[in-house]
C-alpha atoms as a PDB file:
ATOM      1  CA  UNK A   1     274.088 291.629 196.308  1.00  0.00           C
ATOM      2  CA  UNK A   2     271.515 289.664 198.583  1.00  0.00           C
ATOM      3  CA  UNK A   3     267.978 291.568 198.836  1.00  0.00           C
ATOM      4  CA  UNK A   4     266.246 291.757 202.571  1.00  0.00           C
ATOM      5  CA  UNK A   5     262.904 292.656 201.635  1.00  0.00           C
ATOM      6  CA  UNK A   6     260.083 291.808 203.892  1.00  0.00           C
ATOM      7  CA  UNK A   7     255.957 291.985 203.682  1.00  0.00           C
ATOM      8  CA  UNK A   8     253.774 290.893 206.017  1.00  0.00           C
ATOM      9  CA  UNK A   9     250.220 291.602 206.233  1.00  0.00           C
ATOM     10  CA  UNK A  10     248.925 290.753 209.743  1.00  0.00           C
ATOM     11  CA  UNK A  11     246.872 292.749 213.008  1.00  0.00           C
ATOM     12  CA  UNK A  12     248.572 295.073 215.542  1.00  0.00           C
ATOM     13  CA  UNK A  13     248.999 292.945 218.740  1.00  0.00           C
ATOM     14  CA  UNK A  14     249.853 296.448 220.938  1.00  0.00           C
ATOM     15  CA  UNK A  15     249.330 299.879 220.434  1.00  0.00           C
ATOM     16  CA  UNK A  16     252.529 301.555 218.602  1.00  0.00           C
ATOM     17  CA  UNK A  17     254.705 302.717 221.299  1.00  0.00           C
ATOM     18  CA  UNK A  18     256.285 305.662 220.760  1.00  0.00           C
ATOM     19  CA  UNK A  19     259.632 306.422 222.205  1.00  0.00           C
ATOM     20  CA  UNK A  20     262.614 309.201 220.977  1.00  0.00           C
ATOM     21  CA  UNK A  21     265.882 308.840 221.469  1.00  0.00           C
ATOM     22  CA  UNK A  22     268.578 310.804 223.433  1.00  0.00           C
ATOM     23  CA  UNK A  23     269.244 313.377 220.098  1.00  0.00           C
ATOM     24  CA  UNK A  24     265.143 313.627 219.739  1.00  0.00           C
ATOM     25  CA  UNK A  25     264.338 311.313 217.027  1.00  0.00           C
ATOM     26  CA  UNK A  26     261.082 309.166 216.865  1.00  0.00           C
ATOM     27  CA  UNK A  27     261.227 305.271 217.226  1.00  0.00           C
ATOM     28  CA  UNK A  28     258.049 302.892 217.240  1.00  0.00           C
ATOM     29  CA  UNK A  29     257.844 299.761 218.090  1.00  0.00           C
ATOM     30  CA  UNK A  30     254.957 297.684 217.192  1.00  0.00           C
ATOM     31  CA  UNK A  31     254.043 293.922 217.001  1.00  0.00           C
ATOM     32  CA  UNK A  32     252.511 292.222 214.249  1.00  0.00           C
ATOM     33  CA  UNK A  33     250.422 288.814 214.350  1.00  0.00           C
ATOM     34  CA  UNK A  34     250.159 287.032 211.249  1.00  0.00           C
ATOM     35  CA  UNK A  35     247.940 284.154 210.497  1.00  0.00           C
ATOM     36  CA  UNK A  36     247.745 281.579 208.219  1.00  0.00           C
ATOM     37  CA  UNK A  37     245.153 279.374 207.980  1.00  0.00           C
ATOM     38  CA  UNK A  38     244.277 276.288 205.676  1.00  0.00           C
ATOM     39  CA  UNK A  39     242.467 272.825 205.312  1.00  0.00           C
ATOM     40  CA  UNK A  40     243.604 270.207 206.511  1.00  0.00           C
ATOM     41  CA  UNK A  41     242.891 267.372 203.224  1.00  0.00           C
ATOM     42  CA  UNK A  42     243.183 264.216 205.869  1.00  0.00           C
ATOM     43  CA  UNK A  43     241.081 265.515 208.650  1.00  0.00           C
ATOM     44  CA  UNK A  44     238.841 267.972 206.489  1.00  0.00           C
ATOM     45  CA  UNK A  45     239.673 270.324 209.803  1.00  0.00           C
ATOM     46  CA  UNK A  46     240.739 274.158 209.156  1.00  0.00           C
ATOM     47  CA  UNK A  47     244.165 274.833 211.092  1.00  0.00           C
ATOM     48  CA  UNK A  48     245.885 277.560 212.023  1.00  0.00           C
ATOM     49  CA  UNK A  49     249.514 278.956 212.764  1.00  0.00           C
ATOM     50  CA  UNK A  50     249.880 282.471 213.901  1.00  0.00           C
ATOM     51  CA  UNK A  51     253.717 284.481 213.680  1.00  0.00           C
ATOM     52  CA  UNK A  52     254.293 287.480 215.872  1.00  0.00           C
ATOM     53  CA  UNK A  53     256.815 289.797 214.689  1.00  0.00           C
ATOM     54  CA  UNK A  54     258.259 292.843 216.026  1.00  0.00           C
ATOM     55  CA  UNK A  55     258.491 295.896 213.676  1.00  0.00           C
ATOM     56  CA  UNK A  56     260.608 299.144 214.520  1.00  0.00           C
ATOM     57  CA  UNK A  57     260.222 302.458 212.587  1.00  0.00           C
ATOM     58  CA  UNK A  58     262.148 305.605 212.770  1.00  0.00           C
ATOM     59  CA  UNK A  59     261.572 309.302 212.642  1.00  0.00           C
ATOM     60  CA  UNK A  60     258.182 310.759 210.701  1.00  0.00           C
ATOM     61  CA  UNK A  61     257.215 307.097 209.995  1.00  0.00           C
ATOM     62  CA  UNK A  62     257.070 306.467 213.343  1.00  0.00           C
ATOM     63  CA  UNK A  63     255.136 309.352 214.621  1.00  0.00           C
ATOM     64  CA  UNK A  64     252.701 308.674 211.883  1.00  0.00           C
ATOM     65  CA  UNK A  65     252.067 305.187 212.672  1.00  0.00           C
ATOM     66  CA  UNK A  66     251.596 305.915 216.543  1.00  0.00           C
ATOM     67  CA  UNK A  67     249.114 308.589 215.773  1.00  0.00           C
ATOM     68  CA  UNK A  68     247.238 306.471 213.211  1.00  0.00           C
ATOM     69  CA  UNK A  69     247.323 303.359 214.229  1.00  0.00           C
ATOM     70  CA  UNK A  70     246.039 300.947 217.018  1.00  0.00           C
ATOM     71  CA  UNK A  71     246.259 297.320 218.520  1.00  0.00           C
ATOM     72  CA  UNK A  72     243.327 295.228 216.269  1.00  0.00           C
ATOM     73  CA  UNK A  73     244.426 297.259 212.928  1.00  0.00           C
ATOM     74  CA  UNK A  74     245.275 295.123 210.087  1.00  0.00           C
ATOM     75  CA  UNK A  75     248.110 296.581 208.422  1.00  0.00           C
ATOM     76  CA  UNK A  76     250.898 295.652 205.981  1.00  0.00           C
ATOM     77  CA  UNK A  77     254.382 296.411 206.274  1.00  0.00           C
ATOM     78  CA  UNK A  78     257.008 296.316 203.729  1.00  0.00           C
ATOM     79  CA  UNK A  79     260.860 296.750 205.319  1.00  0.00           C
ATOM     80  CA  UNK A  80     263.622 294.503 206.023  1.00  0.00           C
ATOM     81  CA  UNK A  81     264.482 292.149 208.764  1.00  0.00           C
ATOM     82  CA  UNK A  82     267.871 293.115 210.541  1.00  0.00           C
ATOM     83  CA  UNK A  83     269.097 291.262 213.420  1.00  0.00           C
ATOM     84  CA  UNK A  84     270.277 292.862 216.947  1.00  0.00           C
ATOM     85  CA  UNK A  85     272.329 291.568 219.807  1.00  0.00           C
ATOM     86  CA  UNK A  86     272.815 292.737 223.207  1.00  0.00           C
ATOM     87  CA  UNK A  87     274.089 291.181 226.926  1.00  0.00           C
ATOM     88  CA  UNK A  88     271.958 291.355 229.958  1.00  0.00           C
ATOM     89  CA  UNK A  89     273.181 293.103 233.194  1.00  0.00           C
ATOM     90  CA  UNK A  90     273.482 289.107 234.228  1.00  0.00           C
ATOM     91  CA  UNK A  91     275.999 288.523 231.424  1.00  0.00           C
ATOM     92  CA  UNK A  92     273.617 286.454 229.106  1.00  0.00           C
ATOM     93  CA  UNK A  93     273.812 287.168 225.259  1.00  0.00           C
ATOM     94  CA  UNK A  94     270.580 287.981 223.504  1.00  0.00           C
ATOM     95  CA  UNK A  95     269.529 288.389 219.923  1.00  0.00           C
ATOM     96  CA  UNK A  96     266.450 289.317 218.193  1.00  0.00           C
ATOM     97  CA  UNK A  97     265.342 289.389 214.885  1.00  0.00           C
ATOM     98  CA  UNK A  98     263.311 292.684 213.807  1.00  0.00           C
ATOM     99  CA  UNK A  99     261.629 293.978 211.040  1.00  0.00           C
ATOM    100  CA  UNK A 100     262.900 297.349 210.248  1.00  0.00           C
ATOM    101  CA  UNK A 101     259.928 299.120 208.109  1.00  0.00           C
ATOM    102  CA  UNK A 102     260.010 301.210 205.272  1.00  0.00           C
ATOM    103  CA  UNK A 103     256.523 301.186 204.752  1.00  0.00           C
ATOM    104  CA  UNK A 104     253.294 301.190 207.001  1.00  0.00           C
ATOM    105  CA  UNK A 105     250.120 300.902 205.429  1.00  0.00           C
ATOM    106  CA  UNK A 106     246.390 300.281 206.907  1.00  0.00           C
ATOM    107  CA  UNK A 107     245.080 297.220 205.195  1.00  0.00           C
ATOM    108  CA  UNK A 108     242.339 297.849 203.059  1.00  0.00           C
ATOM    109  CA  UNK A 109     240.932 294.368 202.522  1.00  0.00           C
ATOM    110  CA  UNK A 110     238.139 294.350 205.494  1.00  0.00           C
ATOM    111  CA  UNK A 111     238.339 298.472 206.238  1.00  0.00           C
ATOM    112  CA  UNK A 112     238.379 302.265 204.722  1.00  0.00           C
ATOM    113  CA  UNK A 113     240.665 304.455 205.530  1.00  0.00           C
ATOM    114  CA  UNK A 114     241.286 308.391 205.778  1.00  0.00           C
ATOM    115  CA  UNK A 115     244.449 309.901 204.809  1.00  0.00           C
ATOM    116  CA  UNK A 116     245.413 313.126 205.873  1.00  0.00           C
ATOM    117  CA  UNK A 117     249.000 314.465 204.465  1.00  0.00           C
ATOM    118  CA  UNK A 118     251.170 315.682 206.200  1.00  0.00           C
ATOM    119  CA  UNK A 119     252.675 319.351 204.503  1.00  0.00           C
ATOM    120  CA  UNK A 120     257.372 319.224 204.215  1.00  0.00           C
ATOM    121  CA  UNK A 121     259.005 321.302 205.263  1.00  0.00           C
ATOM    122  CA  UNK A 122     261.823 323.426 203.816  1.00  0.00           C
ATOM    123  CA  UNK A 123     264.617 321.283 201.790  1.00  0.00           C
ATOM    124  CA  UNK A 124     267.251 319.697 203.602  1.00  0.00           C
ATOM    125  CA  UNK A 125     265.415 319.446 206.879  1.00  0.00           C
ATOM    126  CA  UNK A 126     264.887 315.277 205.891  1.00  0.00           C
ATOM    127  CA  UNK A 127     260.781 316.283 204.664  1.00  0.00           C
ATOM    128  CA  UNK A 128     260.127 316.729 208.211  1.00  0.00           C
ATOM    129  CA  UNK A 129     258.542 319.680 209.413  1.00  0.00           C
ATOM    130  CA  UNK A 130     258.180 318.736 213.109  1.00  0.00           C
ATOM    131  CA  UNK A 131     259.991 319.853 216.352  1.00  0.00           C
ATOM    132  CA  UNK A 132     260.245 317.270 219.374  1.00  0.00           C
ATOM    133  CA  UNK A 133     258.798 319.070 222.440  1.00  0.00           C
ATOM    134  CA  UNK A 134     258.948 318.512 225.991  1.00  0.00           C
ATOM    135  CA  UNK A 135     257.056 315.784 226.826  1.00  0.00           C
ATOM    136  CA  UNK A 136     257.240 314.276 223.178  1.00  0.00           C
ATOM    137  CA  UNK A 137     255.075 316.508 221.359  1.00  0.00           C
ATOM    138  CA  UNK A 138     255.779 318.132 218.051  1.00  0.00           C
ATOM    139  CA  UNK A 139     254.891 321.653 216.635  1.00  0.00           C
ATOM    140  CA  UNK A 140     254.448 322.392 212.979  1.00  0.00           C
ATOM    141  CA  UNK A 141     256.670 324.600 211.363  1.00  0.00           C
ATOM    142  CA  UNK A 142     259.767 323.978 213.107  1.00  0.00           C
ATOM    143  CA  UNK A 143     262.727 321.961 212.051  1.00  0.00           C
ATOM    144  CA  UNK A 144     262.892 318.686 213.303  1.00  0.00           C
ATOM    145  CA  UNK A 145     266.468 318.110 215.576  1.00  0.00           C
ATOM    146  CA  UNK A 146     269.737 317.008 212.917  1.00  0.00           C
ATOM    147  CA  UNK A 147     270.227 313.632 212.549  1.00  0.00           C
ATOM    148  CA  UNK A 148     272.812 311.100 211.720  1.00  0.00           C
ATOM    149  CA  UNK A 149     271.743 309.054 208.816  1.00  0.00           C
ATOM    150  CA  UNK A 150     272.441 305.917 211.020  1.00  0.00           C
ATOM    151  CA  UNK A 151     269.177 304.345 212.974  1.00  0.00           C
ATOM    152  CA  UNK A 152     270.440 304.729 216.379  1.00  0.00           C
ATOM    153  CA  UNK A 153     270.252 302.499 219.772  1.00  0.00           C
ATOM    154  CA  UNK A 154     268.067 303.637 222.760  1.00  0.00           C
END
């Protein structure tokens, strides 16, 4: 069995945006730059080479990170990469590759960080204990909306 494991550490290009689906449940979408720099032996020049990535997350993840989190963060994100295709309204076919996290973490290397948990809910509500409202808000207490174990397309 082939393992799809994924961690980059890297700086929030854009502000999480936060988005729920038709059935209620959170998805973020974020971008991640990554640099690497070195030395150049022949030129004795430092270089550069920056990768952007896009990162989804789902459900309690993902309203964590869009509270939490902002463009300029350094963060490090542990998921896997999955790969999605689509066709335009003009016929075209597209495909992306997308990191599909797990795991969100503030980087701790050049900041300090305050965690607050978050208190579950009753068993079998998925450890959730948030209720989509209206205009995308959740209230404690309330069980979050059921949800197919499946990540599901906007």
């Amino acid at each position: 069995m082939a393992d799809n494991t994924i961690t980059v550490v890297g700086n929030l290009t854009r502000d999480p945006e936060l988005r729920f689906t038709q059935t209620g449940r959170a998805r973020a979408v974020l971008g991640v730059a990554v640099n690497r720099r070195w030395m150049n032996r022949q030129t004795n020049d430092w270089e550069e080479q920056v990768s952007f990535f896009n990162v989804v997350c789902w459900a309690e993840l993902a309203e964590n990170v869009s509270e939490s989190l902002a463009k300029g963060n350094r963060v490090v994100v542990n998921g896997r990469l999955e790969q999605r295709s689509w066709e335009t309204p003009d016929g075209e076919q597209r495909n992306v590759v997308e990191i599909v996290a797990d795991e969100i973490a503030p980087s701790l290397r050049w900041a300090t960080a305050e965690v607050t948990r978050i208190p579950r809910g009753p068993a079998g509500d998925g450890g959730g204990s948030r209720e989509r409202r209206g205009g995308g808000a959740w209230e404690s207490g309330d069980s979050p909306p059921q949800q197919s174990p499946e990540e599901e397309p906007f």
